[in-house]
C-alpha atoms as a PDB file:
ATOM      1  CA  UNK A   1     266.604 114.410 -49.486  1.00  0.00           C
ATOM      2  CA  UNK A   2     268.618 114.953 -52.869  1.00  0.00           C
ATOM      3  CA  UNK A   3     272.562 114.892 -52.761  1.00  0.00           C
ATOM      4  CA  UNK A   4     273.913 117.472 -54.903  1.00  0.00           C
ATOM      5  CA  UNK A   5     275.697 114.048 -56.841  1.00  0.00           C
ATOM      6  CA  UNK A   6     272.134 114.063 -58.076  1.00  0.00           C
ATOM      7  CA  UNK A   7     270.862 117.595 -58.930  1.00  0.00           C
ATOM      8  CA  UNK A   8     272.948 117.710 -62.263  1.00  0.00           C
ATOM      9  CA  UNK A   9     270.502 114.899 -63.531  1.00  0.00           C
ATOM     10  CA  UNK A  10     267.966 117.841 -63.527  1.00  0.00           C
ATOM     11  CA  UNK A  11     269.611 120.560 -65.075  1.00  0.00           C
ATOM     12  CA  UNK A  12     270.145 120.582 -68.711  1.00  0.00           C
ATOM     13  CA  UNK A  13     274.132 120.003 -69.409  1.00  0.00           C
ATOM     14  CA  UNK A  14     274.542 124.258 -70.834  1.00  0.00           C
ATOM     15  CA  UNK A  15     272.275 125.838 -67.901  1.00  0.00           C
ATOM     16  CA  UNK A  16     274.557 123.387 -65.863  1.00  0.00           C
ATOM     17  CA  UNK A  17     277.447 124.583 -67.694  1.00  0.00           C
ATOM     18  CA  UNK A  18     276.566 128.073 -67.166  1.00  0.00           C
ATOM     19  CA  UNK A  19     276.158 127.868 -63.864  1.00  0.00           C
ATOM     20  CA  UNK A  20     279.470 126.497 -63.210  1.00  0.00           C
ATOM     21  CA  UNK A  21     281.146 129.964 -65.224  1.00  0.00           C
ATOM     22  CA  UNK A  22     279.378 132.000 -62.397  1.00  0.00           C
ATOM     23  CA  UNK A  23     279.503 129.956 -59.355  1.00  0.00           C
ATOM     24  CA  UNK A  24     281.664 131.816 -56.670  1.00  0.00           C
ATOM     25  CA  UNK A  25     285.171 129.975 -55.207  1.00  0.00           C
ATOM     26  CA  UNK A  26     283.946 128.270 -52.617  1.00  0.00           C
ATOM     27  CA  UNK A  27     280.133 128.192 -53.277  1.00  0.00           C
ATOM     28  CA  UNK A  28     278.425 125.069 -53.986  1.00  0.00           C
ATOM     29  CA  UNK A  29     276.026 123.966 -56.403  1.00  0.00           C
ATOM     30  CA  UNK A  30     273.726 123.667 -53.424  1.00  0.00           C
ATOM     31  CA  UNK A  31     273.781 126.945 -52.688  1.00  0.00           C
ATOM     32  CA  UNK A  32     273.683 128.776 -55.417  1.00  0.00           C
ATOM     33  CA  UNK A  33     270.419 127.050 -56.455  1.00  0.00           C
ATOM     34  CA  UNK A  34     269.208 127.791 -52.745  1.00  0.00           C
ATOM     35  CA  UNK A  35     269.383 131.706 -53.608  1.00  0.00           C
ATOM     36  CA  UNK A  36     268.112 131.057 -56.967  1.00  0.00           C
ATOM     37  CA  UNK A  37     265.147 129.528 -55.974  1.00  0.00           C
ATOM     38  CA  UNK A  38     264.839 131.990 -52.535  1.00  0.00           C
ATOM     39  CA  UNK A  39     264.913 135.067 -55.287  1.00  0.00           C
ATOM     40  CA  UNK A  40     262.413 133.313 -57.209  1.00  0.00           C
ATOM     41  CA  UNK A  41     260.079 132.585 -54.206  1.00  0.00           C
ATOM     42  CA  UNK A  42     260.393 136.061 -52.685  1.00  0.00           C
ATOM     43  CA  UNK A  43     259.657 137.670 -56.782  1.00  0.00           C
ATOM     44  CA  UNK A  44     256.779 135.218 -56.396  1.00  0.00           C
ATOM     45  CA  UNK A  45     255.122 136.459 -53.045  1.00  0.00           C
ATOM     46  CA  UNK A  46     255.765 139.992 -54.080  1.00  0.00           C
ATOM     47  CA  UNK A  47     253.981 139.911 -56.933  1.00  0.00           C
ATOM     48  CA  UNK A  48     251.172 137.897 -55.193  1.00  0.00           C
ATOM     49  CA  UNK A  49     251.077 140.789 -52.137  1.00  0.00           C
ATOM     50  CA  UNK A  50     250.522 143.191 -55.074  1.00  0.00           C
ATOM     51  CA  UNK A  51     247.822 141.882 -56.485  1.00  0.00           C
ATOM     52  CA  UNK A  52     246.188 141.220 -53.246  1.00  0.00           C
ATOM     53  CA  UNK A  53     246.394 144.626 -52.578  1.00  0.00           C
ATOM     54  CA  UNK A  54     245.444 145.685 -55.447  1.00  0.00           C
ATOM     55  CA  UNK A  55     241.874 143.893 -55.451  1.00  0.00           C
ATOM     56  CA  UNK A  56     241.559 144.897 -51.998  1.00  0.00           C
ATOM     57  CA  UNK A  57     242.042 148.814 -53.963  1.00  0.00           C
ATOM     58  CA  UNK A  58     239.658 147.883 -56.345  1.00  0.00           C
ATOM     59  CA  UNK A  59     236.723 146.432 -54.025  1.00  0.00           C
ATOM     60  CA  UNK A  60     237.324 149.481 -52.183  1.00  0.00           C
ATOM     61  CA  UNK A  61     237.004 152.112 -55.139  1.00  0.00           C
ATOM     62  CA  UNK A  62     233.724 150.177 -56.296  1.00  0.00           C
ATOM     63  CA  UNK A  63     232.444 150.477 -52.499  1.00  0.00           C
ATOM     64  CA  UNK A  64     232.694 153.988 -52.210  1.00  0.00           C
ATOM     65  CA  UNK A  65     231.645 154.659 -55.595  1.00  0.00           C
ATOM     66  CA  UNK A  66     234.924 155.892 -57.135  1.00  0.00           C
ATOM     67  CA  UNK A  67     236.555 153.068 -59.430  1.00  0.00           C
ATOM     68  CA  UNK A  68     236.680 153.647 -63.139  1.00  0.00           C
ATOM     69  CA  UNK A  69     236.965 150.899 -65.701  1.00  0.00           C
ATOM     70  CA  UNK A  70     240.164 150.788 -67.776  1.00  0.00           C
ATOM     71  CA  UNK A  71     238.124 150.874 -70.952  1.00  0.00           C
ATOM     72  CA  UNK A  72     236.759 154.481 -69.620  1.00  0.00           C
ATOM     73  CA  UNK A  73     239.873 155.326 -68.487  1.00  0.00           C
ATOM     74  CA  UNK A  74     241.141 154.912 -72.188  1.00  0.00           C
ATOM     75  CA  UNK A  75     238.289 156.141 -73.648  1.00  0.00           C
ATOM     76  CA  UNK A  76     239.305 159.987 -72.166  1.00  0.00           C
ATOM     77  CA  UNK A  77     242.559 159.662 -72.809  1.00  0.00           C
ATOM     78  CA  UNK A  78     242.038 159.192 -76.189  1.00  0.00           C
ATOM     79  CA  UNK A  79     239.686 162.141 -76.572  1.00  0.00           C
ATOM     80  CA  UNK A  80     242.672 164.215 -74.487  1.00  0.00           C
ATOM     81  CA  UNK A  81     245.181 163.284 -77.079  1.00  0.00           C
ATOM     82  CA  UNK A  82     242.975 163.996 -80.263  1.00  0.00           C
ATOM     83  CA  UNK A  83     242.339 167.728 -79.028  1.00  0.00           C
ATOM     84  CA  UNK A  84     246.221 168.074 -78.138  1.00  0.00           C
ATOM     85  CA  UNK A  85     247.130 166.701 -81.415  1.00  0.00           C
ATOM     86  CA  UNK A  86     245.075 168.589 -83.849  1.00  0.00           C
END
């Protein structure tokens, strides 16, 4: 496993500078890249759950007969905002 003697050599010298203006009193280098990379993971997932569930939405909608393209889908909106505009 990595020391933290060794994670500088893999940040750039201003993100490492940076991160040294916001570290907390007592909180480590360690740690603060911990959360970093925990935030990041847990944006990651998140955004992979949605789009699972949003194919599963599709597959559905096409199943049962009630999904409409996004080209359609613009198609009347346009025609909705030429007879509001005129």
């Amino acid at each position: 496993m990595m020391s933290e003697k060794d994670m500088p050599q893999l940040i750039s010298p201003v993100l490492l500078k940076a991160i040294g203006e916001v570290l907390g009193p007592s909180e480590t280098l360690a740690e603060f890249i911990e959360a970093a990379l925990g935030g990041s993971v847990a944006r990651r997932q998140s955004m992979n759950n949605f789009v699972d569930r949003a194919i599963v939405s599709r597959d559905e909608a096409r199943a049962k007969g009630g999904y409409v393209a996004a080209g359609d889908v613009l198609k009347e909106l346009e025609i909705v905002l030429k007879e509001h505009s005129s």
